[in-house]
PDB file of N, CA and C in Angstrom:
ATOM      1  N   UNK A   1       0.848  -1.172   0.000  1.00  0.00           N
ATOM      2  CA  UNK A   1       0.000   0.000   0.000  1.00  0.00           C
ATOM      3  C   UNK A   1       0.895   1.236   0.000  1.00  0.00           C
ATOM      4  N   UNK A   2       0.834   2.503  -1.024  1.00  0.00           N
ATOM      5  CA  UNK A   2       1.199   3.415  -0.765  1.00  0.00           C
ATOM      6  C   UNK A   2       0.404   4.487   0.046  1.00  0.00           C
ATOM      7  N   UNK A   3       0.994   5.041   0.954  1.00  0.00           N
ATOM      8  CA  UNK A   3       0.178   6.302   1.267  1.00  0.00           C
ATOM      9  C   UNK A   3       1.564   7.692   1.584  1.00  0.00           C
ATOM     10  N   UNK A   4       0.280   8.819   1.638  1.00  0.00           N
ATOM     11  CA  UNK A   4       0.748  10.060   1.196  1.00  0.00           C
ATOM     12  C   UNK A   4       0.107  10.778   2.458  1.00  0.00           C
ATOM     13  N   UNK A   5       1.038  11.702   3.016  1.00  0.00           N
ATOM     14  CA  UNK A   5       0.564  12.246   4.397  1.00  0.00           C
ATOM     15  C   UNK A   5       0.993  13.739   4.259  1.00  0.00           C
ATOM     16  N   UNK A   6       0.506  14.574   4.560  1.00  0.00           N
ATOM     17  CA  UNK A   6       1.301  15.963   4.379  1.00  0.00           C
ATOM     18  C   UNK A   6       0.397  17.262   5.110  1.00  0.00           C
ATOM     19  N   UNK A   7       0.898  18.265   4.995  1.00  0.00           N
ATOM     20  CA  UNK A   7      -0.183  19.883   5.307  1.00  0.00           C
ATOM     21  C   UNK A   7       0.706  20.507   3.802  1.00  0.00           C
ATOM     22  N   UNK A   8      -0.880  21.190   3.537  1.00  0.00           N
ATOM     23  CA  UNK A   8      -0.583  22.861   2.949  1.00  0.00           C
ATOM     24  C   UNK A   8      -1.089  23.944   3.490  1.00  0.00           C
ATOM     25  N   UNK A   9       0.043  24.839   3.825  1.00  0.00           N
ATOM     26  CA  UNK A   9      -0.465  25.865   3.968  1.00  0.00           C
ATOM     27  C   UNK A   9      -1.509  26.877   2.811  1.00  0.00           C
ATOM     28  N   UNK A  10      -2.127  27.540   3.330  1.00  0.00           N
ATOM     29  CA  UNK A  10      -2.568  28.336   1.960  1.00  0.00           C
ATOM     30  C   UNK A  10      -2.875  29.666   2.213  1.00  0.00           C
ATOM     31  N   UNK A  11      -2.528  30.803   1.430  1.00  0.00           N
ATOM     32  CA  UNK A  11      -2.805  31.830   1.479  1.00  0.00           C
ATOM     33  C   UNK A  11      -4.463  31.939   2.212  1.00  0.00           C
ATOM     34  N   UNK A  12      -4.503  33.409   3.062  1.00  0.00           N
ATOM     35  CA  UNK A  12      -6.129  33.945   3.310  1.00  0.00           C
ATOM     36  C   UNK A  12      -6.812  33.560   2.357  1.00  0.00           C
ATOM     37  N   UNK A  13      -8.258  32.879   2.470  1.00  0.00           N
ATOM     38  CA  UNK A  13      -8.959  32.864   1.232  1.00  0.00           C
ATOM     39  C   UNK A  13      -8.855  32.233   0.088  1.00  0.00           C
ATOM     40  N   UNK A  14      -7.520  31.754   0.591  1.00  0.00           N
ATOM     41  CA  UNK A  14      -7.911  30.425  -0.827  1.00  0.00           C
ATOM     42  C   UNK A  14      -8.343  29.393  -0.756  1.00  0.00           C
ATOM     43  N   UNK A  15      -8.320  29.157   0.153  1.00  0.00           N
ATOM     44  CA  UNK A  15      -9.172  27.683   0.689  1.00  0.00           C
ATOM     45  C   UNK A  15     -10.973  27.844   0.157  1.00  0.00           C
ATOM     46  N   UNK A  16     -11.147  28.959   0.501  1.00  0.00           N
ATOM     47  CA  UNK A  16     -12.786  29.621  -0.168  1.00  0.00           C
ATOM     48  C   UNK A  16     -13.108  29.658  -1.861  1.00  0.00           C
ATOM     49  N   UNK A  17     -11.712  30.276  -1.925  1.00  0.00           N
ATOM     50  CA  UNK A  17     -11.769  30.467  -3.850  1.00  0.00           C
ATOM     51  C   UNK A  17     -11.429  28.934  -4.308  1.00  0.00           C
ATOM     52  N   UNK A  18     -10.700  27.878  -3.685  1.00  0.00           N
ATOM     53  CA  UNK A  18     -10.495  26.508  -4.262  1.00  0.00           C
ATOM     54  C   UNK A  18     -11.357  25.637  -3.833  1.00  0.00           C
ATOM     55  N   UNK A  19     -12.289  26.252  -2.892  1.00  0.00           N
ATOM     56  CA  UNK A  19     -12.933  24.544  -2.141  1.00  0.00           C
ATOM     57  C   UNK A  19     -13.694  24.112  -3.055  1.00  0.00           C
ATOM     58  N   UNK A  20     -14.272  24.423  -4.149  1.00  0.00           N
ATOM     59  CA  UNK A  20     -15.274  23.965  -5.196  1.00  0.00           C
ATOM     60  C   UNK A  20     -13.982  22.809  -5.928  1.00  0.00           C
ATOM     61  N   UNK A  21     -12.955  23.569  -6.233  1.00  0.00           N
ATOM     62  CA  UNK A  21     -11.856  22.206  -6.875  1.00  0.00           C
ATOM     63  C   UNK A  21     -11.398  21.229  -6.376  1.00  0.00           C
ATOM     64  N   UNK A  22     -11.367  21.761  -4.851  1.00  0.00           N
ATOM     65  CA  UNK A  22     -10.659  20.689  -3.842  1.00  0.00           C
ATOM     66  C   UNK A  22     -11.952  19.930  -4.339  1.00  0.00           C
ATOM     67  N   UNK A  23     -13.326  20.220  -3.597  1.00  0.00           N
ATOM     68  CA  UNK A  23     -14.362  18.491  -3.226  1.00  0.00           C
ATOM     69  C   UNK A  23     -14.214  18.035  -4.764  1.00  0.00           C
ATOM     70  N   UNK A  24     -13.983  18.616  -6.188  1.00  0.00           N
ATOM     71  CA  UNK A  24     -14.376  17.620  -6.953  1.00  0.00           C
ATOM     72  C   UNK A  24     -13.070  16.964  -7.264  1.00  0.00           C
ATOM     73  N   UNK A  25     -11.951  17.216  -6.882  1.00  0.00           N
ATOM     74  CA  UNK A  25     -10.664  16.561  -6.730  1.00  0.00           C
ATOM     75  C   UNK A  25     -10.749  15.529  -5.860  1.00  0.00           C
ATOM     76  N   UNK A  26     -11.667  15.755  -4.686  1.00  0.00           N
ATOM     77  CA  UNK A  26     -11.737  14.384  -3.755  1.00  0.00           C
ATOM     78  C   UNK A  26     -12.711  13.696  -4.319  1.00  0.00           C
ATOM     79  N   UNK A  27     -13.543  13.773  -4.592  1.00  0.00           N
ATOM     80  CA  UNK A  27     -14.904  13.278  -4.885  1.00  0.00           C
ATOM     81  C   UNK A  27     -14.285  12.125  -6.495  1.00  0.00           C
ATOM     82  N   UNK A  28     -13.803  13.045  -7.454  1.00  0.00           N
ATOM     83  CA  UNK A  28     -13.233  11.831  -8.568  1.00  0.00           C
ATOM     84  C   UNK A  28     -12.069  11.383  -8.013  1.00  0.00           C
ATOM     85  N   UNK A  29     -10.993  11.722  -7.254  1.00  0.00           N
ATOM     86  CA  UNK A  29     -10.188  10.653  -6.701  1.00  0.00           C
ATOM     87  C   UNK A  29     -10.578   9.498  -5.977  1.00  0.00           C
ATOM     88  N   UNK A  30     -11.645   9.321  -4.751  1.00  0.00           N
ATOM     89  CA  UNK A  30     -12.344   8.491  -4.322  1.00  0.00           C
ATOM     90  C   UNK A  30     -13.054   7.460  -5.929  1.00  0.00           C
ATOM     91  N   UNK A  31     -13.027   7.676  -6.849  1.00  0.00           N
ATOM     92  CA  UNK A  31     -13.959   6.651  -7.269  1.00  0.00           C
ATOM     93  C   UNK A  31     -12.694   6.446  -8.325  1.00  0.00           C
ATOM     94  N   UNK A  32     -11.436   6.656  -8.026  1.00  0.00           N
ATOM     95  CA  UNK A  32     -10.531   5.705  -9.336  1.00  0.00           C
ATOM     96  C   UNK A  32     -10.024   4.359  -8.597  1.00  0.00           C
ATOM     97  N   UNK A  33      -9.751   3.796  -9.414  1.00  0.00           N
ATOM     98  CA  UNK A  33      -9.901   2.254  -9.100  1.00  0.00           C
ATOM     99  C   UNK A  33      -8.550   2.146  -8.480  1.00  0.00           C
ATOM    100  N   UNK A  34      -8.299   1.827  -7.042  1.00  0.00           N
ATOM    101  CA  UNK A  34      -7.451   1.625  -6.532  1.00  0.00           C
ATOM    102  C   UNK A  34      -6.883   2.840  -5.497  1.00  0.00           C
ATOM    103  N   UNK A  35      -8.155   3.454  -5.446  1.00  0.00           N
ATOM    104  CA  UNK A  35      -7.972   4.434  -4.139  1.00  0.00           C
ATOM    105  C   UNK A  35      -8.298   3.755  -2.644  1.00  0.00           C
ATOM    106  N   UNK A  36      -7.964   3.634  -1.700  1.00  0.00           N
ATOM    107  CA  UNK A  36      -8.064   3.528  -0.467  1.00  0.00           C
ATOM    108  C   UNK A  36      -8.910   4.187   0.198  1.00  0.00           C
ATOM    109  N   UNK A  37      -8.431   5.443   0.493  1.00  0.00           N
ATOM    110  CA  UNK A  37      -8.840   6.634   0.906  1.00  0.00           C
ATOM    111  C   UNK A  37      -8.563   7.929   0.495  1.00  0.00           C
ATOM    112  N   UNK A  38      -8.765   8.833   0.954  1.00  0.00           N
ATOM    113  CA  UNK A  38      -8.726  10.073  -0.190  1.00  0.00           C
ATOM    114  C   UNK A  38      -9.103  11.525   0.756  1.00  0.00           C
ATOM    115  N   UNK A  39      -8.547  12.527   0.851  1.00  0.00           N
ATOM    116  CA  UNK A  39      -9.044  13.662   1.680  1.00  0.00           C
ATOM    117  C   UNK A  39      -8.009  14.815   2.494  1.00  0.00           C
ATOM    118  N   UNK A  40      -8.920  15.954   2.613  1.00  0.00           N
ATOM    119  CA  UNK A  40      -8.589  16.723   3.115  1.00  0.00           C
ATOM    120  C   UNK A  40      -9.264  17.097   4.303  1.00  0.00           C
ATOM    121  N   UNK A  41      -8.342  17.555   5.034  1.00  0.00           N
ATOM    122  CA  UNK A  41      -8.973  18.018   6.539  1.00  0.00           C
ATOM    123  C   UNK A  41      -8.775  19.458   6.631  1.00  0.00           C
ATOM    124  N   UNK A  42      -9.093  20.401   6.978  1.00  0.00           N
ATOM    125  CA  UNK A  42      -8.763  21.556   7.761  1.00  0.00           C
ATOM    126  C   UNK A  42      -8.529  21.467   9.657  1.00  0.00           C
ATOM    127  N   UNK A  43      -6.995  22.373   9.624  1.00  0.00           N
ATOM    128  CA  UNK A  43      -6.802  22.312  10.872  1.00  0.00           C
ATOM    129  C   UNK A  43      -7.530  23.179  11.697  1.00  0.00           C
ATOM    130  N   UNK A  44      -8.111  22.908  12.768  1.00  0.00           N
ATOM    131  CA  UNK A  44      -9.318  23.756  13.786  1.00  0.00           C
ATOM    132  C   UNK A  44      -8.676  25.087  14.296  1.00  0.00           C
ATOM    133  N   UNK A  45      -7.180  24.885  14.492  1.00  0.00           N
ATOM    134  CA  UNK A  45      -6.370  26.124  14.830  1.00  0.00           C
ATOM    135  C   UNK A  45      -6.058  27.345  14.053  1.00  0.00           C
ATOM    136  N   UNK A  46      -5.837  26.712  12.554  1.00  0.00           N
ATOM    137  CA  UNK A  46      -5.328  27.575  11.671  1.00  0.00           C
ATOM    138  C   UNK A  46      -6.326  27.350  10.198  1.00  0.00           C
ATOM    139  N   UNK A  47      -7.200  27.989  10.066  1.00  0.00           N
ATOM    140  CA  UNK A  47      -8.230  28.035   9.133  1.00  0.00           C
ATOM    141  C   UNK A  47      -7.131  27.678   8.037  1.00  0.00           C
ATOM    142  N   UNK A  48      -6.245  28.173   7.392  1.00  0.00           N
ATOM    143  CA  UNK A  48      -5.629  27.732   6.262  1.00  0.00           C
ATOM    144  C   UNK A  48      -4.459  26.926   5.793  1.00  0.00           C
ATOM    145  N   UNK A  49      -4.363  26.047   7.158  1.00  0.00           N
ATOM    146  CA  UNK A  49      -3.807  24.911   7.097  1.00  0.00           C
ATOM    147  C   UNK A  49      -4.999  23.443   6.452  1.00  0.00           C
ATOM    148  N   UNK A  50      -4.661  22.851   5.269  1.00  0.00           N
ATOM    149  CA  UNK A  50      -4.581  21.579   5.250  1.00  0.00           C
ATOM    150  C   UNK A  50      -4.036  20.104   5.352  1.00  0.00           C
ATOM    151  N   UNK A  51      -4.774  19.409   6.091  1.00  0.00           N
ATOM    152  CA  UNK A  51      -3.734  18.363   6.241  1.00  0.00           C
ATOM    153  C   UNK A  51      -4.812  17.129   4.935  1.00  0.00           C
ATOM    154  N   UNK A  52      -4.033  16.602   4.472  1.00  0.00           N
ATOM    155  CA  UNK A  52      -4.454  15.234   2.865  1.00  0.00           C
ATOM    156  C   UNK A  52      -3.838  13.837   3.400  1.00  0.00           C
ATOM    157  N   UNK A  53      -4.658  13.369   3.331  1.00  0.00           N
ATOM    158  CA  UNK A  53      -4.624  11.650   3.447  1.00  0.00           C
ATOM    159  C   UNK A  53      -4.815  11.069   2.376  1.00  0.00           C
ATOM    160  N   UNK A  54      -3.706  10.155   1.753  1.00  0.00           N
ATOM    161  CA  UNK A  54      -4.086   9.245   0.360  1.00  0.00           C
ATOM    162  C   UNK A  54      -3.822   8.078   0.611  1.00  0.00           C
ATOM    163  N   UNK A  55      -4.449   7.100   0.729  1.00  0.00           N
ATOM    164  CA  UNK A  55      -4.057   5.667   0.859  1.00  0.00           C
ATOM    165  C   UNK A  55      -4.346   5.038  -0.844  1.00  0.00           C
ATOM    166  N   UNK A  56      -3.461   4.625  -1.450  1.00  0.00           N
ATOM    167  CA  UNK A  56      -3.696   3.898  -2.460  1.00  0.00           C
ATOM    168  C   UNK A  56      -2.833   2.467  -2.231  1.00  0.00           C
ATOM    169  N   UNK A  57      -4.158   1.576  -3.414  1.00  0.00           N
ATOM    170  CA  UNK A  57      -3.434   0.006  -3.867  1.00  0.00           C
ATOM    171  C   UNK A  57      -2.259  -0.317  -3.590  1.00  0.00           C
ATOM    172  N   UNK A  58      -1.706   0.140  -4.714  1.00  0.00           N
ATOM    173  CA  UNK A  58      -0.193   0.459  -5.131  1.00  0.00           C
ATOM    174  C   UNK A  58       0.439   1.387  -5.881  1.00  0.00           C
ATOM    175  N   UNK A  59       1.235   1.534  -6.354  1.00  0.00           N
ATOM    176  CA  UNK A  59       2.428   2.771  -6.767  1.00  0.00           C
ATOM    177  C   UNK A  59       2.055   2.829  -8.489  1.00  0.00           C
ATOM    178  N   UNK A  60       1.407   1.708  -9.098  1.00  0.00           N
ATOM    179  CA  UNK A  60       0.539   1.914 -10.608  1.00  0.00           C
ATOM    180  C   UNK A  60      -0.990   2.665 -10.074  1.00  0.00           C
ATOM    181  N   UNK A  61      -1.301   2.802  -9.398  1.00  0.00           N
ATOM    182  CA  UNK A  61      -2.897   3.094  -8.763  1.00  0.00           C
ATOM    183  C   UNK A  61      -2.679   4.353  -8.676  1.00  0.00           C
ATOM    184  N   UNK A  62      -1.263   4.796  -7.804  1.00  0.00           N
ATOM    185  CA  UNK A  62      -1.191   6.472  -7.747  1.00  0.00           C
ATOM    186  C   UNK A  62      -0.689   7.206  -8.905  1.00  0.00           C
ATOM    187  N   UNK A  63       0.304   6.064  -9.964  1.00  0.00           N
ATOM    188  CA  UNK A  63       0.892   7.016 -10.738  1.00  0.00           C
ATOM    189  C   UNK A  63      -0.569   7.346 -11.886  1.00  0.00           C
ATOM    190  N   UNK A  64      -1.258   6.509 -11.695  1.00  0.00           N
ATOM    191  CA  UNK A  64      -2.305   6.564 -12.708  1.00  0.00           C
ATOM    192  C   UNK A  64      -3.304   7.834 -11.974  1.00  0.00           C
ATOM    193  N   UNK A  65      -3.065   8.043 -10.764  1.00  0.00           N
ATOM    194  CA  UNK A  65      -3.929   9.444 -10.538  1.00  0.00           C
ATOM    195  C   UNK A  65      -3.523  10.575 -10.645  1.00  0.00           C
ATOM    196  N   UNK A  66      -1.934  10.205 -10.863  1.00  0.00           N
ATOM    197  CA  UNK A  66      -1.058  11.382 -11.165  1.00  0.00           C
ATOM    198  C   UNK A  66      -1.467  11.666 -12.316  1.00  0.00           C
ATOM    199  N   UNK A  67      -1.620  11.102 -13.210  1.00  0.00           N
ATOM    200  CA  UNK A  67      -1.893  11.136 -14.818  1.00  0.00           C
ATOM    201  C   UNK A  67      -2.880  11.573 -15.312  1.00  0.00           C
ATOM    202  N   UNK A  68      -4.032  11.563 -14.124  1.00  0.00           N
ATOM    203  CA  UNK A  68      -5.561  11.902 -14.538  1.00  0.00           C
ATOM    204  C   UNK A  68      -6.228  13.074 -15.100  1.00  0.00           C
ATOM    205  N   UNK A  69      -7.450  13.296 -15.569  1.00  0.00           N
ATOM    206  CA  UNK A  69      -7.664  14.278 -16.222  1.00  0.00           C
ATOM    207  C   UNK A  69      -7.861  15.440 -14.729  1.00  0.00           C
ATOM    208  N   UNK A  70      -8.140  14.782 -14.270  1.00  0.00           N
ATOM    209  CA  UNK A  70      -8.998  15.893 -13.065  1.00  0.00           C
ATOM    210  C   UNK A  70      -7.751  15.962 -11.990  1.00  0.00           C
ATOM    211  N   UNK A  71      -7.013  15.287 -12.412  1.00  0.00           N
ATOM    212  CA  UNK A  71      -5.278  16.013 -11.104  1.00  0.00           C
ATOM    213  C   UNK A  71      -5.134  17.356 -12.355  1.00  0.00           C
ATOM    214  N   UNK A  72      -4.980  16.847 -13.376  1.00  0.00           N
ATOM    215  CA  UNK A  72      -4.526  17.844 -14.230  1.00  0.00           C
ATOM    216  C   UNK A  72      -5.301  19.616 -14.092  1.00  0.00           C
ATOM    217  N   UNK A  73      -6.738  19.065 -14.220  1.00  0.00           N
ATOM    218  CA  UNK A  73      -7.621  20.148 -13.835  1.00  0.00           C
ATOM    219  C   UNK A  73      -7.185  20.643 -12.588  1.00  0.00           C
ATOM    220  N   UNK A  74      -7.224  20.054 -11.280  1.00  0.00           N
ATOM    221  CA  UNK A  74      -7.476  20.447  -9.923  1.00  0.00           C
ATOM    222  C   UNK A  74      -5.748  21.273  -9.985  1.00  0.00           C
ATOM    223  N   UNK A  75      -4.982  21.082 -11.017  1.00  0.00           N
ATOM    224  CA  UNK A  75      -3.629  21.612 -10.475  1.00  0.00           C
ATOM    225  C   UNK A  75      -3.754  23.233 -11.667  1.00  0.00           C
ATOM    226  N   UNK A  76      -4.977  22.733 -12.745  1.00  0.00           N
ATOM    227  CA  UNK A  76      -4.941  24.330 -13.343  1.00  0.00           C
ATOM    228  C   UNK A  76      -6.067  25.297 -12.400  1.00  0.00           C
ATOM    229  N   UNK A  77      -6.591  24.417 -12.040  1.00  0.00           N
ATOM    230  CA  UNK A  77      -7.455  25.372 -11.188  1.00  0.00           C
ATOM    231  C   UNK A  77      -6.715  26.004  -9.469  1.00  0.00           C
ATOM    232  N   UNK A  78      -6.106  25.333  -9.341  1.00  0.00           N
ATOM    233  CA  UNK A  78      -5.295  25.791  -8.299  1.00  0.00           C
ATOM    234  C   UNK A  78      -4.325  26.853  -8.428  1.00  0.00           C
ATOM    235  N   UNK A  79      -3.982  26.800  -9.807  1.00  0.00           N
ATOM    236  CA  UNK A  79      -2.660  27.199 -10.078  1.00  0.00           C
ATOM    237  C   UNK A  79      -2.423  28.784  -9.975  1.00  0.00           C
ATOM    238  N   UNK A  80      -3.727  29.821  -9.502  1.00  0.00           N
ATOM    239  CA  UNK A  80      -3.776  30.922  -9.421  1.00  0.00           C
ATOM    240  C   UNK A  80      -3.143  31.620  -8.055  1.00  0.00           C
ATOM    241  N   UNK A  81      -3.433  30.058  -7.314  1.00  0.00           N
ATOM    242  CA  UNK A  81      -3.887  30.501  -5.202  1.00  0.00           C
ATOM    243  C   UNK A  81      -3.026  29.487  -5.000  1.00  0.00           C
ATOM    244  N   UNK A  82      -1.783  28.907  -5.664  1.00  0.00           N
ATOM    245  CA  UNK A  82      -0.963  27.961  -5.423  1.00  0.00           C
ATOM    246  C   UNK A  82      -0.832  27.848  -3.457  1.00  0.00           C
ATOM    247  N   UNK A  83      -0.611  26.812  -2.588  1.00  0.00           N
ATOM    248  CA  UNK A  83       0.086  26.793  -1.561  1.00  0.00           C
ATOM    249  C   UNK A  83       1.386  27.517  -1.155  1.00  0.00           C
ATOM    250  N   UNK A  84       0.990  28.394   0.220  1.00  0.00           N
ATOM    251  CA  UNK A  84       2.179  28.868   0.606  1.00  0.00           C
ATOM    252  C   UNK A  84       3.759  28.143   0.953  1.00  0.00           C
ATOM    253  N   UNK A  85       3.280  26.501   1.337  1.00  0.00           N
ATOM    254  CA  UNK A  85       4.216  25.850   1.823  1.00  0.00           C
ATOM    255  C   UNK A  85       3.032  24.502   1.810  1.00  0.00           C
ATOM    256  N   UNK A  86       4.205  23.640   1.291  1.00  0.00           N
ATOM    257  CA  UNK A  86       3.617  22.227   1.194  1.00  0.00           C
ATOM    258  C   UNK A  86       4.758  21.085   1.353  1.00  0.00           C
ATOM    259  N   UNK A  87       4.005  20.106   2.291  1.00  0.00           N
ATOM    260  CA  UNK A  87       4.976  19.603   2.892  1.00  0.00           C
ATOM    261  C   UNK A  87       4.492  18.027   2.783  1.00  0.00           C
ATOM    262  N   UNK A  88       4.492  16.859   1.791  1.00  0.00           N
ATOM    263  CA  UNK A  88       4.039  16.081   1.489  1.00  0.00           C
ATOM    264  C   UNK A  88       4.630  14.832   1.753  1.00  0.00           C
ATOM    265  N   UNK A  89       4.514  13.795   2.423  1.00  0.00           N
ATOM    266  CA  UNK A  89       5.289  12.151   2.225  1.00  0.00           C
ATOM    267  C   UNK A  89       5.050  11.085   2.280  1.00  0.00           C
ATOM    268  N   UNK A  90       5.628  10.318   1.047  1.00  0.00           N
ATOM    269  CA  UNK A  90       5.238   9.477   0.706  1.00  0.00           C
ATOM    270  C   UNK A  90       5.474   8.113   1.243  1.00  0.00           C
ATOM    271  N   UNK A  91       4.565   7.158   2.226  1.00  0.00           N
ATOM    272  CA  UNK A  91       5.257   5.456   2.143  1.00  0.00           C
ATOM    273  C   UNK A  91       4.723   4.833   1.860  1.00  0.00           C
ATOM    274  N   UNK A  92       5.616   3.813   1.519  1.00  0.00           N
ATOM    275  CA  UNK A  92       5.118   1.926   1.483  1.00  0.00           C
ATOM    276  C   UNK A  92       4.918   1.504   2.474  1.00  0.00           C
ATOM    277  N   UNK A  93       3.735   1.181   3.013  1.00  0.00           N
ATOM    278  CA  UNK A  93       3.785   0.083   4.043  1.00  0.00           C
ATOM    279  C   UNK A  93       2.369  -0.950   3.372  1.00  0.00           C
ATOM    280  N   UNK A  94       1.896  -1.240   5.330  1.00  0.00           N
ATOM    281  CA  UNK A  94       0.836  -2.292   4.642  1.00  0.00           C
ATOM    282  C   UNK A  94      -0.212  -1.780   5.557  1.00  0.00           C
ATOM    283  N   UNK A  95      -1.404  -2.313   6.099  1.00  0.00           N
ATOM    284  CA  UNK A  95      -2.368  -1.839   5.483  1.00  0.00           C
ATOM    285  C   UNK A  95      -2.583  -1.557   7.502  1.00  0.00           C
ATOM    286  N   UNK A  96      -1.651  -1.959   8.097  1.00  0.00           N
ATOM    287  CA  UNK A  96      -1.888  -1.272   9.419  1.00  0.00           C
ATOM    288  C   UNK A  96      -2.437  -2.193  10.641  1.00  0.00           C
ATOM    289  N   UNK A  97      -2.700  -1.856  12.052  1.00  0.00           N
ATOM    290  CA  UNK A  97      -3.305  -2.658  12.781  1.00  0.00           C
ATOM    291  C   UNK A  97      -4.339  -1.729  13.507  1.00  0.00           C
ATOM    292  N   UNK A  98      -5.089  -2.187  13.984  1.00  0.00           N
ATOM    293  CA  UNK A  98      -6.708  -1.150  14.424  1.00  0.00           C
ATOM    294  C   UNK A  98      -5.974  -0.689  15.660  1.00  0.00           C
ATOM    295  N   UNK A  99      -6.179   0.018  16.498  1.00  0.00           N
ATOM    296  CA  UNK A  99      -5.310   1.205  17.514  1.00  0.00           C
ATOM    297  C   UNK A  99      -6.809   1.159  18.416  1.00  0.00           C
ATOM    298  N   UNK A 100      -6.197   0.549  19.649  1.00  0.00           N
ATOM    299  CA  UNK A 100      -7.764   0.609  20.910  1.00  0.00           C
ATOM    300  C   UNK A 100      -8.276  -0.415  20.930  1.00  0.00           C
TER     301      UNK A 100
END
């Protein structure tokens, strides 16, 4: 299983001017074949901090979302209100043990 863990910061207000790209960036990532999980959180402290969770299949599952029409979109539509700081990483592991 690959997964992808990270925060972006983002300028005032862009989180407002992108959230229409962000949900449909999550919304078609969730339904490509070999997504796990998929998402963004906002931090409760800092309105324009995001933190993204990606769990995929494997490393053909993500490069193929890399490739997609709608990464492509979600990165021209972003590309105005880019992130102040983004801090992203990537592992291999496996699929985890339940916690509690």
């Amino acid at each position: 299983m690959i997964q992808i863990n990270g925060t972006l910061k983002l300028a005032p207000d862009t989180l407002s001017k992108g959230r229409e790209a962000i949900v449909a960036m999550v919304r078609a990532s969730r339904a490509e074949d070999g997504c796990l999980e998929y998402g963004f959180a906002q931090d409760l402290t800092d309105p324009d901090v995001l933190y993204l969770v990606e769990r995929w299949r494997d490393r053909a599952a993500l490069d193929a979302h890399s490739k997609s029409p709608h990464m492509a979109e979600f990165k021209r539509a972003m590309a105005a209100n880019p992130a102040m700081e983004r801090d992203l990483r990537i592992f291999e592991t496996d699929d985890g043990l339940p916690l509690g």
